[in-house]
Structure formats: C-alpha cells, structure tokens
N, C-alpha and C. Protein backbone atom coordinates (compact mmCIF):
# COMPACT_ATOMS: atom_id res chain seq x y z
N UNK A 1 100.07 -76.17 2.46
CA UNK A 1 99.51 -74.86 2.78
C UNK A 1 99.68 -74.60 4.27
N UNK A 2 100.18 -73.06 4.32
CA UNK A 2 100.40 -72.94 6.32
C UNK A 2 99.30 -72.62 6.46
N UNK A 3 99.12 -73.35 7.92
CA UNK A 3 97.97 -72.49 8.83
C UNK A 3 98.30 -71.65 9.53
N UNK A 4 97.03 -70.71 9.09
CA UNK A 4 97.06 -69.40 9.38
C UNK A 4 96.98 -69.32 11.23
N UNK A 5 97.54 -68.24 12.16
CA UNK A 5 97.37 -67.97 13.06
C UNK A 5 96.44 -68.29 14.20
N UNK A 6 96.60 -68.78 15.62
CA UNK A 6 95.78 -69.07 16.00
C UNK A 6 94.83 -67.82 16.68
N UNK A 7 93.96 -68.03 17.09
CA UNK A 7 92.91 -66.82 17.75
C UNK A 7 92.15 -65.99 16.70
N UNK A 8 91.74 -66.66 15.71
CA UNK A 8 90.74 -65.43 15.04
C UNK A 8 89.32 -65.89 15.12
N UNK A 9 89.29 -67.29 15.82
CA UNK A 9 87.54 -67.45 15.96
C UNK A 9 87.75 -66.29 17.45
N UNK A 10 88.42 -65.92 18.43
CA UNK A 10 87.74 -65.27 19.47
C UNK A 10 87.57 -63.76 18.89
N UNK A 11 88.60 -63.47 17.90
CA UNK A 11 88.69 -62.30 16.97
C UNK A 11 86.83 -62.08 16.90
N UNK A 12 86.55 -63.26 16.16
CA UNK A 12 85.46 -63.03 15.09
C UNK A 12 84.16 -63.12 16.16
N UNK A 13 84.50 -63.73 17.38
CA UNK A 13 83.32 -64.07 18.38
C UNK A 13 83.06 -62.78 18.85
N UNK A 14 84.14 -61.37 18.85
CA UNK A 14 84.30 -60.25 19.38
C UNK A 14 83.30 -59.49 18.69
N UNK A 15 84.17 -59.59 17.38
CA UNK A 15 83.33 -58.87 16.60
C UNK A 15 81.86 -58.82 16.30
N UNK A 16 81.03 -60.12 16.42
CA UNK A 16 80.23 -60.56 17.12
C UNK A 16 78.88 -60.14 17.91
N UNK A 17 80.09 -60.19 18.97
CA UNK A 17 79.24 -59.18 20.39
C UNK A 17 79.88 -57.99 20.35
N UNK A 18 80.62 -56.88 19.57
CA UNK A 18 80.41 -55.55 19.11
C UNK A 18 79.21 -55.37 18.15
N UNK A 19 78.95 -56.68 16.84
CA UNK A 19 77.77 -56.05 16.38
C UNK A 19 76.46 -55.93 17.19
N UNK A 20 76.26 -56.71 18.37
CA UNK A 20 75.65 -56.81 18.80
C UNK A 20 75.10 -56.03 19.71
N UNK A 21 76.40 -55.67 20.26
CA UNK A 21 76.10 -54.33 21.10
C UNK A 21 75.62 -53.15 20.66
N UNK A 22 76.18 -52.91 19.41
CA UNK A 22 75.92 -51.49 18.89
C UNK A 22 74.26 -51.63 18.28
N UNK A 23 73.88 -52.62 18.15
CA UNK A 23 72.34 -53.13 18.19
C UNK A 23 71.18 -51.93 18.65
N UNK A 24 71.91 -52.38 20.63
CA UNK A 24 71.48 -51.83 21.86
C UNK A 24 71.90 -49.96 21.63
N UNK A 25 73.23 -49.75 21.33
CA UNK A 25 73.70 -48.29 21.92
C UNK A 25 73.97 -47.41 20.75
N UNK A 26 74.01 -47.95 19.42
CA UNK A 26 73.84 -46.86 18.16
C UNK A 26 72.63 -46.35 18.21
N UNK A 27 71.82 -47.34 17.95
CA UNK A 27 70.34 -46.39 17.21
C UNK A 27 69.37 -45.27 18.30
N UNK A 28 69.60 -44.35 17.57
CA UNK A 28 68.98 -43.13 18.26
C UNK A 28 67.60 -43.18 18.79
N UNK A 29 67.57 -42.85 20.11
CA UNK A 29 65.98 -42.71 20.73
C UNK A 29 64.97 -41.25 20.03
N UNK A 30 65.39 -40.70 19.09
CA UNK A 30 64.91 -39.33 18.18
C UNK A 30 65.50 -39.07 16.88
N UNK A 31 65.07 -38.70 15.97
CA UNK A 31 65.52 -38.14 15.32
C UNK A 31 65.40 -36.29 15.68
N UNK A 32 66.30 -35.86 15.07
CA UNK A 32 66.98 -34.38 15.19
C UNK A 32 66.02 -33.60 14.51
N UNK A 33 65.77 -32.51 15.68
CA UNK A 33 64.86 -31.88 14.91
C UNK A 33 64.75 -30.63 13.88
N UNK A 34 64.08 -30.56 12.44
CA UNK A 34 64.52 -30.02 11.99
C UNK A 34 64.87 -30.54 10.54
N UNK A 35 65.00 -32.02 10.69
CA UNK A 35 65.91 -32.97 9.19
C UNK A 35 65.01 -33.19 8.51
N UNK A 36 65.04 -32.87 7.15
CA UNK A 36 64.38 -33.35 6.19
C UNK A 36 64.07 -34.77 5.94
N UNK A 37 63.22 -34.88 5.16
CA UNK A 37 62.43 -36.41 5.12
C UNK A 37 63.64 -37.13 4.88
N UNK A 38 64.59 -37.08 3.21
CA UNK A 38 65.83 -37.59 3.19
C UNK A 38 66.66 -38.36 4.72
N UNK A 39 66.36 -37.06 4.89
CA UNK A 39 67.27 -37.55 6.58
C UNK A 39 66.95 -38.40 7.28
N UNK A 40 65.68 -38.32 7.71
CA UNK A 40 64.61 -39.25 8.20
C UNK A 40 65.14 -40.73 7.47
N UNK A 41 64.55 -40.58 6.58
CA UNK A 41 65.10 -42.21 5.46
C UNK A 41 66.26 -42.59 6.22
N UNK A 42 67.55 -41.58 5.84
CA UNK A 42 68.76 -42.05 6.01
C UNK A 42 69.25 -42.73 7.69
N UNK A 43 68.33 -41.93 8.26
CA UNK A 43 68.47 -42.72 10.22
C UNK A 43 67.78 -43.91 10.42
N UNK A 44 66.97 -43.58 9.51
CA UNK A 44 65.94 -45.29 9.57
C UNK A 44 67.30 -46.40 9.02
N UNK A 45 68.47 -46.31 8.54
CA UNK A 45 68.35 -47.27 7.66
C UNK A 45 69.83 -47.74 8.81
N UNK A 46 69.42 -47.19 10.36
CA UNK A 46 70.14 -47.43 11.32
C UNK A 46 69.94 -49.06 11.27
N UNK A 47 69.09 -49.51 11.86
CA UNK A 47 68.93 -50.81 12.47
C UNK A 47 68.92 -51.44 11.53
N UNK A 48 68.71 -51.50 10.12
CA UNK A 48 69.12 -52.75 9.06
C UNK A 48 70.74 -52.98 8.87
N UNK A 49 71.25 -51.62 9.04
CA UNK A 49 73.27 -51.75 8.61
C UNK A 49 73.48 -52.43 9.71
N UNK A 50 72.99 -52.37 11.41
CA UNK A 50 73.28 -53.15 12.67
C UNK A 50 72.82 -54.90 12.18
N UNK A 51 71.58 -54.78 11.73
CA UNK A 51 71.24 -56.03 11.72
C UNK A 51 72.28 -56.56 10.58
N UNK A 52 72.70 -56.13 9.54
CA UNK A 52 73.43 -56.80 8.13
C UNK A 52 75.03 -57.02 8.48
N UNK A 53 75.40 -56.12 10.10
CA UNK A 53 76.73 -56.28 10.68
C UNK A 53 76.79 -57.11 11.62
N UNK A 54 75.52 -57.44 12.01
CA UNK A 54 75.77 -58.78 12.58
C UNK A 54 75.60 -60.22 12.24
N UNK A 55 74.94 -60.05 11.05
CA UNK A 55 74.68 -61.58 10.04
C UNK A 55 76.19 -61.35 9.59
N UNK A 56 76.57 -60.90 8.96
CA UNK A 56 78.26 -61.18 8.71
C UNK A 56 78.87 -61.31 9.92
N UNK A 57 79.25 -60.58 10.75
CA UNK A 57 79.73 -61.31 11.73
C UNK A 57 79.41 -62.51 12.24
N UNK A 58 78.13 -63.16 12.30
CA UNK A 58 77.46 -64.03 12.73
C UNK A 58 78.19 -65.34 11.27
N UNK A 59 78.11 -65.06 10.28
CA UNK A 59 78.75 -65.59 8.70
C UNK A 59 80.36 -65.97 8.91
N UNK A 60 81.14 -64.66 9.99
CA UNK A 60 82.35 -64.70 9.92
C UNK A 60 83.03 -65.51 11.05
N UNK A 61 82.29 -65.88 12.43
CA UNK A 61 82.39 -66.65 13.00
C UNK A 61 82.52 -68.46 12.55
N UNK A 62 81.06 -68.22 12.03
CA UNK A 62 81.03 -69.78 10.81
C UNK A 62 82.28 -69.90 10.24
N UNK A 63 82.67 -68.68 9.82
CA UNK A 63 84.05 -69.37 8.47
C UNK A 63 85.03 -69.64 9.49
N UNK A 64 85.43 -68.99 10.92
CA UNK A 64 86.22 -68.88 11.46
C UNK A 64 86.18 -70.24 11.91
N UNK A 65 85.16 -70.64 12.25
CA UNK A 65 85.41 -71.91 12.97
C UNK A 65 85.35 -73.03 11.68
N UNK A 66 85.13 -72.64 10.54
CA UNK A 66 85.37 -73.77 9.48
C UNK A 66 87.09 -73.89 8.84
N UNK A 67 87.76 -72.88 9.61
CA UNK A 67 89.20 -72.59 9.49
C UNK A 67 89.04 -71.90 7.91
N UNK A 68 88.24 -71.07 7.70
CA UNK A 68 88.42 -69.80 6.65
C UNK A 68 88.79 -68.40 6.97
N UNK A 69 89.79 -68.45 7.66
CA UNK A 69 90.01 -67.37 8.20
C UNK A 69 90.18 -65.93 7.59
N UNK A 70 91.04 -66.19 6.18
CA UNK A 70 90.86 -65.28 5.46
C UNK A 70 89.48 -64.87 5.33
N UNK A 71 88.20 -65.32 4.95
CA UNK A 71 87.01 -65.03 4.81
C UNK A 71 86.44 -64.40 5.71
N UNK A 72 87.01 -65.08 7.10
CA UNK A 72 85.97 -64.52 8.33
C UNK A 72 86.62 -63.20 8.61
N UNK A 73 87.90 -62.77 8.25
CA UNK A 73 88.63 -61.57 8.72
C UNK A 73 88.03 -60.25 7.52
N UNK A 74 87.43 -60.86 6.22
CA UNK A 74 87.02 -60.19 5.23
C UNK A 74 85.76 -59.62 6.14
N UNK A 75 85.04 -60.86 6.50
CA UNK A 75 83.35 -60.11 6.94
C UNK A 75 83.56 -59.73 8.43
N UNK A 76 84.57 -59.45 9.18
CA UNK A 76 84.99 -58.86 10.26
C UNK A 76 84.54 -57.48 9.62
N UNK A 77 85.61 -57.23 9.11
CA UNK A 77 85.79 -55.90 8.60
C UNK A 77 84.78 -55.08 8.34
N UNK A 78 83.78 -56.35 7.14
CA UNK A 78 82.82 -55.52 6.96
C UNK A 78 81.82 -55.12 7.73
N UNK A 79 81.33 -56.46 8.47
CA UNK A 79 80.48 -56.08 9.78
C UNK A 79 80.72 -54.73 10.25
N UNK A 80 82.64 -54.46 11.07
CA UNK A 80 82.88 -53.53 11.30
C UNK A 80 82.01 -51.96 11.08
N UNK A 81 82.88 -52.05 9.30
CA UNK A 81 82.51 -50.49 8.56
C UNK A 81 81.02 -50.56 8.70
N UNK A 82 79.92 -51.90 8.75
CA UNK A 82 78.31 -51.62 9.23
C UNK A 82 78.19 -50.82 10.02
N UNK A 83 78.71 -51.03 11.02
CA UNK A 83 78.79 -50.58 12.66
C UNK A 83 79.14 -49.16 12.60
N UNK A 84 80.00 -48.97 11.60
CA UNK A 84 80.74 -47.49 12.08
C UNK A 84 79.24 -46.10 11.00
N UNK A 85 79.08 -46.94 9.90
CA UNK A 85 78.29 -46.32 9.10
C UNK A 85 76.97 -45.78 9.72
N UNK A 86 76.66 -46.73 10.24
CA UNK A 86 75.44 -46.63 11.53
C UNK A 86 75.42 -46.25 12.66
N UNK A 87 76.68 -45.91 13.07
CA UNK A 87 77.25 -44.63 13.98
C UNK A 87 77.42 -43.32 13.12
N UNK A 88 77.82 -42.96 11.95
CA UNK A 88 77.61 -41.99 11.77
C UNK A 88 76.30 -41.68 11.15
N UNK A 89 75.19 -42.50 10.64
CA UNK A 89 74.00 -41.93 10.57
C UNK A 89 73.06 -41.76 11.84
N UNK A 90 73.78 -42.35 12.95
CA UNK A 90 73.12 -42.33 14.09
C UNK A 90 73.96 -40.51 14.13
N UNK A 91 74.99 -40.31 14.48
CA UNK A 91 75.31 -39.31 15.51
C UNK A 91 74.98 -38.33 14.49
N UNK A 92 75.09 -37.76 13.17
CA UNK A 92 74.78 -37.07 12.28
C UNK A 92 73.09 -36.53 12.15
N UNK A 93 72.22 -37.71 12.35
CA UNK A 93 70.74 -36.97 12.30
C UNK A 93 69.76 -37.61 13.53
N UNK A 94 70.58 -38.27 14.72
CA UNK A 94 69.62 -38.48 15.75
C UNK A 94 69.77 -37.90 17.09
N UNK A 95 69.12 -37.98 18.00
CA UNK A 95 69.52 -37.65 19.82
C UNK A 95 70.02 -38.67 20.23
N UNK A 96 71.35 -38.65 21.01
CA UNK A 96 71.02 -39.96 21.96
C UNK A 96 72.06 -41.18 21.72
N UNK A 97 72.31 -40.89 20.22
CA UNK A 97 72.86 -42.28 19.92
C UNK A 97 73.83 -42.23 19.91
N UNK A 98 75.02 -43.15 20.02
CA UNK A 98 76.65 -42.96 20.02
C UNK A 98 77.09 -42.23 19.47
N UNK A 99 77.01 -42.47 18.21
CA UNK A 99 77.55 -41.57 17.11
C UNK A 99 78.93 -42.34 16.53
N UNK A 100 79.24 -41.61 15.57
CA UNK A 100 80.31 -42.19 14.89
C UNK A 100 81.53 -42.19 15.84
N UNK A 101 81.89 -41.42 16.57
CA UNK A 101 83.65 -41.35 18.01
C UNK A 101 83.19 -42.24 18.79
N UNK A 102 81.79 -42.74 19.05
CA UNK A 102 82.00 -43.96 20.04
C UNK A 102 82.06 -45.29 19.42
N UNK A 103 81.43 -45.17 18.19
CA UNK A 103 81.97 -46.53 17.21
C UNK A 103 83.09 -46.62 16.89
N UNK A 104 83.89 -45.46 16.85
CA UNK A 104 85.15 -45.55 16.45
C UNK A 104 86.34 -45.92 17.28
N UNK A 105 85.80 -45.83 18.59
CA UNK A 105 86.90 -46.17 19.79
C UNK A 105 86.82 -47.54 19.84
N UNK A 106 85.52 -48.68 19.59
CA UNK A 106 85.35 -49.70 19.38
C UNK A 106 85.93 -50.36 18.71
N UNK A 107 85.49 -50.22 17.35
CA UNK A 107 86.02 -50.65 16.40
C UNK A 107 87.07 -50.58 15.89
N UNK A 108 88.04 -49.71 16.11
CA UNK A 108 89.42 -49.08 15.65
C UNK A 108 90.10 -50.62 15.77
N UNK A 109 90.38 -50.68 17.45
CA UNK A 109 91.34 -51.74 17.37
C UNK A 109 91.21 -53.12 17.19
N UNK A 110 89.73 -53.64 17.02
CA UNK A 110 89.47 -54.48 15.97
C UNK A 110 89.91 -54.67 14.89
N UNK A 111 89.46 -53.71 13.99
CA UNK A 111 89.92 -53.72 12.65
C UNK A 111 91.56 -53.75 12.40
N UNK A 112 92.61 -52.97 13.16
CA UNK A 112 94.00 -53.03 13.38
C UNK A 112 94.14 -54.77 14.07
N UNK A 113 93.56 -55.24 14.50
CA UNK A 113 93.96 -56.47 15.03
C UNK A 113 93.47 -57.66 13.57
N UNK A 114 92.60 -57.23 12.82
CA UNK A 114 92.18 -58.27 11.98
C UNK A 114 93.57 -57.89 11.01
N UNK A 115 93.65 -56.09 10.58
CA UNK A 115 94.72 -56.38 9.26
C UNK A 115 96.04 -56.61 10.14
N UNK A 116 96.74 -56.83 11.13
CA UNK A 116 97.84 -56.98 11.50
C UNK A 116 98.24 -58.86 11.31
N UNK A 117 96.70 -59.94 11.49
CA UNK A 117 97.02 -60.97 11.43
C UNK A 117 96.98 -61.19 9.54
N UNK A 118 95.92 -60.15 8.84
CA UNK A 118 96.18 -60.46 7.76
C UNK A 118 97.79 -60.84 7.04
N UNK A 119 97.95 -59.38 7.72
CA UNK A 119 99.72 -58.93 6.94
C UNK A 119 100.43 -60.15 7.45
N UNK A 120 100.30 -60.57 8.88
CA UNK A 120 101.20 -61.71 9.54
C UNK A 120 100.66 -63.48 8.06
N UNK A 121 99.73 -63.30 7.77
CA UNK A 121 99.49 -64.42 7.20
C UNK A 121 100.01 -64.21 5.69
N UNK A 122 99.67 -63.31 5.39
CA UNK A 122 100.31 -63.15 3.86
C UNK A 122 101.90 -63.16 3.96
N UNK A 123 102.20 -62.37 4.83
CA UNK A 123 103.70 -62.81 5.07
C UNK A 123 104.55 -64.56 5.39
N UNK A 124 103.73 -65.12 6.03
CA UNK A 124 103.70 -66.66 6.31
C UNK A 124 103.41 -67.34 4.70
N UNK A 125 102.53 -66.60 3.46
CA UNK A 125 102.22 -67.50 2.45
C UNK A 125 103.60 -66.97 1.54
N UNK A 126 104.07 -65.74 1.83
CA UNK A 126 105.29 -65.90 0.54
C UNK A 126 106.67 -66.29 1.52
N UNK A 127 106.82 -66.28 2.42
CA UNK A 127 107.99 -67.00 3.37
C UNK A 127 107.95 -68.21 2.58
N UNK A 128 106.50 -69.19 2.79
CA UNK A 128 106.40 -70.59 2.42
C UNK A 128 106.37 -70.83 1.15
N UNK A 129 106.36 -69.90 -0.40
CA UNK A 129 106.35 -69.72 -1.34
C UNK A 129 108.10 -69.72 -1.56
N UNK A 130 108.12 -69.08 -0.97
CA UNK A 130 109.59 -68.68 -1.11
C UNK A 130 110.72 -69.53 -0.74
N UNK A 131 110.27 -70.51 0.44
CA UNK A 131 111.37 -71.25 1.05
C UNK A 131 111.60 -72.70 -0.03
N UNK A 132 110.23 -72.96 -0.95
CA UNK A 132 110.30 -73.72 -1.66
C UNK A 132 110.97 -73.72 -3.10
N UNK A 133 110.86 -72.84 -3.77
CA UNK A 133 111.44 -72.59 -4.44
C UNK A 133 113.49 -72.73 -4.57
C-alpha cells in the first residue's frame, strides 16, 4: 500500500486553528432585529456547528497523526462546511458576525488544498494498482 503524501497533519493542525478561530469571530454579538423566533433558534445553533467543527477537526488531527489520512481529510472538510454553515447563520440573522464571505475566504483554500491531495492520492492508488497488474 502507498503512502499517502506528506503534510496533511499541518493540513489538519490548520484546520484546527480555523475551527477555532471562527469560535472567536463567527458568532454574532446580536441578533437582527426584527427575526422571528425560528430565526432566533436558527443563530443560536451558531456556537454548537463551531463547537462540532472543531471536535472533528480536533478527531481529524488524531487520524492525521495516526497516518489516516484519508479520514482526517474527510473530517477536514467537514469541520470546514461547520464553519461555513455558521457563517452563514451568523451573517444571515445576526450583527457583527463574519458572515458567510469571510468564512469563505478562509476556508476556500483549505478545502481546494485537502481535495487536490485527495485526487493526488487516488491517483498514486490506481498508478500502484495499475503498475502491478
């Protein structure tokens, strides 16, 4: 079996301290005034998607350094889309908070850096599939 690429524990350490950050700079100091209770609900449910994007990241580091890389690049991702989801319930019904375009400048080239080593590794498993044959 090839091993996969080097550098995705600093990948996953990144991702990491992005969930971490967005901790601090997503969640809104108000809600918007004007939003129905619904709405209300839906901004509250800011700081649990931050907190659930950083236990996976925090999960994806572990795999990273257990050399599961495929795994840890899975809960990259998802951490990620936490982060971005909770930017847009932040910028959609609060004051203050990033919003979804500042999660997105973040996270963009993360996520392009996790699927670019994906594609590089799946490409490495049928090369090595292939050369055997």
């Amino acid at each position: 079996m090839s091993r996969t690429p080097q550098g995705t524990t600093g990948i996953s350490v990144l991702v990491l301290f992005v969930s971490g950050a967005a901790g601090v700079g997503v969640p809104p100091s108000l809600p918007l005034a004007g939003i129905s209770e619904t709405e209300r609900q839906l901004l509250s449910l800011d700081l649990p998607l931050l907190l659930g994007a950083f236990c996976f990241a925090l999960v994806g580091v572990a795999c990273s350094l257990a050399e599961r890389q495929r795994f840890a690049g899975l809960l990259g991702v998802v951490s990620l889309l936490l982060v971005n989801l909770a930017g847009l319930l932040s910028g959609q019904f609060g004051k203050e908070g990033i919003g979804l375009f500042g999660t997105l400048i973040v996270t963009a080239p993360l996520a392009l850096i996790i699927a670019a080593r994906e594609t590089k590794h799946r490409q490495m498993q049928r090369g090595g599939v292939a050369g055997k044959s």
